[in-house]
N, C-alpha and C. Protein backbone atom coordinates (compact mmCIF):
# COMPACT_ATOMS: atom_id res chain seq x y z
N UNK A 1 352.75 -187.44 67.41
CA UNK A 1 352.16 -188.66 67.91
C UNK A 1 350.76 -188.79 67.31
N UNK A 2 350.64 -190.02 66.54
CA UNK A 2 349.08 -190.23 66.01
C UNK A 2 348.63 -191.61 67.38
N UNK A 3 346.71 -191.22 67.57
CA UNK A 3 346.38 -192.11 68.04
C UNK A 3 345.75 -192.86 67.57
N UNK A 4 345.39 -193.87 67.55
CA UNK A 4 344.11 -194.97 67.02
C UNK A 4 343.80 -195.57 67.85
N UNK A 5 342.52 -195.86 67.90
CA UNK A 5 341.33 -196.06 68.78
C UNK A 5 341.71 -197.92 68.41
N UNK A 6 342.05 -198.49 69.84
CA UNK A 6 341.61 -200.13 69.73
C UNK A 6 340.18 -199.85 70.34
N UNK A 7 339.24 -201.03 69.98
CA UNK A 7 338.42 -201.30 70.64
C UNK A 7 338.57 -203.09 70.83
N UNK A 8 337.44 -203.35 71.84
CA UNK A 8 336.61 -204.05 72.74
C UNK A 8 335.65 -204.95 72.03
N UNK A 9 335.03 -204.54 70.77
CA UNK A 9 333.71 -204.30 70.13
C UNK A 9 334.54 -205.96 68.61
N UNK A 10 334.02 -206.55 68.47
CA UNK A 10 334.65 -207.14 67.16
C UNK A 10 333.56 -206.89 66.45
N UNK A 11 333.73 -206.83 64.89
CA UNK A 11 332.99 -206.72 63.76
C UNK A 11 331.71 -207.48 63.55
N UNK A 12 331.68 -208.58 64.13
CA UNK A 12 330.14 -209.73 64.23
C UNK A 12 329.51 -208.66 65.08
N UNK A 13 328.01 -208.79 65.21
CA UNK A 13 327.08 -208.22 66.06
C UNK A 13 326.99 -209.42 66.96
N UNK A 14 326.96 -210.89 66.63
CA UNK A 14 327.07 -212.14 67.88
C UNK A 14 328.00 -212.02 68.51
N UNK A 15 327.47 -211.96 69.90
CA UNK A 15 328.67 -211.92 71.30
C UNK A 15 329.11 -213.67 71.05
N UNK A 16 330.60 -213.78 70.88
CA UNK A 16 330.98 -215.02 71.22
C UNK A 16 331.99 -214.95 72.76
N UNK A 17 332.37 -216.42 72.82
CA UNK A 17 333.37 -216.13 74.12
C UNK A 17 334.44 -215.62 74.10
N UNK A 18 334.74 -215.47 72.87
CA UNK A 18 336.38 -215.00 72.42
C UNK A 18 336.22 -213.25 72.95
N UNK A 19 335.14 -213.03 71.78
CA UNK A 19 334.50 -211.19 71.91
C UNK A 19 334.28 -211.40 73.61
N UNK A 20 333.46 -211.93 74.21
CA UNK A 20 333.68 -211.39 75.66
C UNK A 20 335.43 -211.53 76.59
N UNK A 21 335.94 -212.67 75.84
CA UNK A 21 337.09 -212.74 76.62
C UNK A 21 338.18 -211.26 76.28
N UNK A 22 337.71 -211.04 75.20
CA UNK A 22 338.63 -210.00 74.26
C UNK A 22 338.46 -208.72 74.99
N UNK A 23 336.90 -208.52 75.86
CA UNK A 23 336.49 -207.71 75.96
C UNK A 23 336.90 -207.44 77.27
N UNK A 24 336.43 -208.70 78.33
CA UNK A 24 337.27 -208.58 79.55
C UNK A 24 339.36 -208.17 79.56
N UNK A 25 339.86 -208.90 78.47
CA UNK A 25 341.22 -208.64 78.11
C UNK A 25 341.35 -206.80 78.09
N UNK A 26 340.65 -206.60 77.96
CA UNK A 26 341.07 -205.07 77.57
C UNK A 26 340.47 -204.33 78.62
N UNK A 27 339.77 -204.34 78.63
CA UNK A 27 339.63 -203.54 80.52
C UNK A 27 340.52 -204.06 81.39
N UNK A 28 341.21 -205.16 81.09
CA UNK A 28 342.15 -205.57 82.41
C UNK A 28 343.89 -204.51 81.71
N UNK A 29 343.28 -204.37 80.69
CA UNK A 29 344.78 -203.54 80.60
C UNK A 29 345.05 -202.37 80.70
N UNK A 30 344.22 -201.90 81.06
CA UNK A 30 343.75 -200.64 81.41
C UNK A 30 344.80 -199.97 82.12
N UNK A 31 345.24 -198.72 81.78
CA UNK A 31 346.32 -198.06 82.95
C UNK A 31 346.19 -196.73 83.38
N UNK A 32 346.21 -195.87 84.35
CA UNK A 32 346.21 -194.86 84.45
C UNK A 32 346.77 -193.95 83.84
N UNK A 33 345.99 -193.25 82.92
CA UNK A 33 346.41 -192.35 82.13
C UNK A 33 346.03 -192.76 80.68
N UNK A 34 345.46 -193.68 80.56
CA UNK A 34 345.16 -194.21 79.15
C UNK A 34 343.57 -193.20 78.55
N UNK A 35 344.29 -192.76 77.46
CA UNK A 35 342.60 -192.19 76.92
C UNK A 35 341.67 -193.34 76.53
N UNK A 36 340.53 -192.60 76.54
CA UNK A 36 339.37 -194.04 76.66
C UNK A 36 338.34 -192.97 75.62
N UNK A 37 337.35 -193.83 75.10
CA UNK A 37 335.87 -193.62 74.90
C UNK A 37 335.04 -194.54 75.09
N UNK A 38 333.91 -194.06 75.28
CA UNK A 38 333.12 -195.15 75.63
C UNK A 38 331.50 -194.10 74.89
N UNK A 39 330.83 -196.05 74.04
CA UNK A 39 330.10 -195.45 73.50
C UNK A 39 328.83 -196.23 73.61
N UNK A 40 328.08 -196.39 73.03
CA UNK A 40 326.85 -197.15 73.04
C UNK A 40 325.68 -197.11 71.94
N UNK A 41 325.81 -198.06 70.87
CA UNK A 41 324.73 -197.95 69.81
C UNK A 41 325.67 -196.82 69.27
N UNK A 42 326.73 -197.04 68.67
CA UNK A 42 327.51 -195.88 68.41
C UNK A 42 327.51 -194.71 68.32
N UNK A 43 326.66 -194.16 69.69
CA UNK A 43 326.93 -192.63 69.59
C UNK A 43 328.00 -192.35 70.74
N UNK A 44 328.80 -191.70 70.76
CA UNK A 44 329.96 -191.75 71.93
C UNK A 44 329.28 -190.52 73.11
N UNK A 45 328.91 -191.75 74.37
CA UNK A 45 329.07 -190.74 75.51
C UNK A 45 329.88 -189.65 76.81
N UNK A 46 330.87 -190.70 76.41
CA UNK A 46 331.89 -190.20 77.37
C UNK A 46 333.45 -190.34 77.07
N UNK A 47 334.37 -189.34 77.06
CA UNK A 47 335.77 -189.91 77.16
C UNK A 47 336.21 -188.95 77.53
N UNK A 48 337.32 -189.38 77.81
CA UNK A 48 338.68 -188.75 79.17
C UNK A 48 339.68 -189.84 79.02
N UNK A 49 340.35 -189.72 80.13
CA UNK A 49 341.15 -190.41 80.73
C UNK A 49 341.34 -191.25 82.01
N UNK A 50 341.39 -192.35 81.89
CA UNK A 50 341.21 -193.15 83.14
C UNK A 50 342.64 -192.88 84.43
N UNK A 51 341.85 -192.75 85.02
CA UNK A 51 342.37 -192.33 86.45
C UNK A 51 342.62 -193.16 87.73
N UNK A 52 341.61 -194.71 87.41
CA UNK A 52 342.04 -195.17 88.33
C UNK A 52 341.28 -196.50 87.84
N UNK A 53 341.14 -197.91 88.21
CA UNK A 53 340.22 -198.95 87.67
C UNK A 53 340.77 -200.13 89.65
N UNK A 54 339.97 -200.59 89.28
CA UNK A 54 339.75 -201.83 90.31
C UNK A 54 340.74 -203.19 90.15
N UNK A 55 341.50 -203.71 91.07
CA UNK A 55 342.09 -204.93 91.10
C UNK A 55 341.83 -205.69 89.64
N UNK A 56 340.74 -206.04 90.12
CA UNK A 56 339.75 -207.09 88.24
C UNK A 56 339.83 -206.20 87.18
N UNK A 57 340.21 -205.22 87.14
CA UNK A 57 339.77 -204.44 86.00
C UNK A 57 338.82 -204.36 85.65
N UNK A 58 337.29 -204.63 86.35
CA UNK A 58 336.32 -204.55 86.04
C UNK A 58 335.42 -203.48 85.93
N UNK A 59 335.85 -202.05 86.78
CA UNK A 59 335.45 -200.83 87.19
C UNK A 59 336.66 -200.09 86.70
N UNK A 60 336.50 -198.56 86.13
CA UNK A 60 337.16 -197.65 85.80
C UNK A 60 336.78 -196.53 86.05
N UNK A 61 337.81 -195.48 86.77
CA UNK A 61 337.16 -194.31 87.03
C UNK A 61 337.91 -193.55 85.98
N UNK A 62 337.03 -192.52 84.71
CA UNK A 62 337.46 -192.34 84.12
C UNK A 62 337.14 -190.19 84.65
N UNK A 63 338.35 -189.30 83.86
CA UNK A 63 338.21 -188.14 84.43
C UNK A 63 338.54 -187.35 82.50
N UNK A 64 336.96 -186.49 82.20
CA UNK A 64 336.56 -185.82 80.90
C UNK A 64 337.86 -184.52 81.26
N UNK A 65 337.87 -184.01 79.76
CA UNK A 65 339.12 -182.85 79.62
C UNK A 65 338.08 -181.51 80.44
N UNK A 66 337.25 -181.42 81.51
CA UNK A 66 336.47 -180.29 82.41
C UNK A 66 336.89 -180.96 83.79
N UNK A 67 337.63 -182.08 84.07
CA UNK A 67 338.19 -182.88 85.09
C UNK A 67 336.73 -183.14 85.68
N UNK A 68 335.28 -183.63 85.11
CA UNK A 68 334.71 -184.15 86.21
C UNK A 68 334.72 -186.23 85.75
N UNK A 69 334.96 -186.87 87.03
CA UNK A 69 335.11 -187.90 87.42
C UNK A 69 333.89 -188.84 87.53
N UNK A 70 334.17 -190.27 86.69
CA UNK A 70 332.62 -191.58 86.81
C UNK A 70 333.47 -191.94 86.68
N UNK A 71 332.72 -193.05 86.76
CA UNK A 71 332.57 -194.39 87.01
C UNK A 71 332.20 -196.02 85.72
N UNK A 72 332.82 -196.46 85.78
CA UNK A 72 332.21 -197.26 84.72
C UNK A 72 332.60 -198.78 84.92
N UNK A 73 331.89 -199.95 85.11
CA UNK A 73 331.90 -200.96 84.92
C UNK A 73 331.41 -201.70 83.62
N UNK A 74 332.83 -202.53 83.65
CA UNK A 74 332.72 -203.43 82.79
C UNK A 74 330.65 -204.14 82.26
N UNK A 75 330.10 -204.47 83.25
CA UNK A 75 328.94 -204.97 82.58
C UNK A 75 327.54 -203.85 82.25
N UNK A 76 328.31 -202.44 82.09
CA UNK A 76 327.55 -201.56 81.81
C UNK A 76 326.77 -201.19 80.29
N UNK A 77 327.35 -202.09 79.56
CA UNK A 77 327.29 -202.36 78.53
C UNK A 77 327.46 -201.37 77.66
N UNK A 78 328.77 -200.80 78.26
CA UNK A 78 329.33 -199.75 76.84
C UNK A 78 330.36 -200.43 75.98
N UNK A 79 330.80 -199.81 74.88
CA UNK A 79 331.86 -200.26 73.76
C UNK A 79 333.13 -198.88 74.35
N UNK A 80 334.23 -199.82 74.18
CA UNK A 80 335.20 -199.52 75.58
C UNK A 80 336.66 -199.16 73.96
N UNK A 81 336.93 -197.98 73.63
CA UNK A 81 337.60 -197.68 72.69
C UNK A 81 339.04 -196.93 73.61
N UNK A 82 340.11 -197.32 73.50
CA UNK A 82 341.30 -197.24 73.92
C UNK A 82 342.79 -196.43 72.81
N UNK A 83 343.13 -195.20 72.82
CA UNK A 83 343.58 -194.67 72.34
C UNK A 83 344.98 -195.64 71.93
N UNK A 84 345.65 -195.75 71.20
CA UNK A 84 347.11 -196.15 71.29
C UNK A 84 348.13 -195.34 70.64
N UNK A 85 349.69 -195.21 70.94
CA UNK A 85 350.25 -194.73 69.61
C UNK A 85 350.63 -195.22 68.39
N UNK A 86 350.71 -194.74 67.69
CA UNK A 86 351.11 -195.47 66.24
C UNK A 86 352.59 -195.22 65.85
């Protein structure tokens, strides 16, 4: 199994509505058990696996391979990278 990273993030540095809609789109698809990263100014701070997210998909509780457990909302302003298979 190979993974590749979707992201959240489109190639313009201008936020348009599409990039935020794109962006909300993908936190709402969020599922338990999905690997995640999450980064910022591209240095990557955190990834695991999401464990649990909110009705809106707006909040995700994500759990690192040492099993400790956060938190992350959507307007936290991280770049939200989503494993898939190929």
């Amino acid at each position: 199994m190979k993974l590749v990273w979707k992201s959240s993030v489109e190639s313009t540095s201008a936020v348009s509505h599409s990039a935020a809609s794109g962006r909300v789109s993908l936190w709402n698809s969020l599922e338990r058990g999905d690997e995640v990263s999450l980064s910022q100014r591209g240095f990557e701070y955190y990834r695991g696996t999401v464990d649990d997210r909110t009705a809106d998909g707006r909040t995700i509780w994500v759990i690192d391979r040492i099993g400790d457990r956060r938190l992350f909302h959507i307007d936290d302003d991280y770049d939200l990278l989503v494993a898939v298979q190929s």
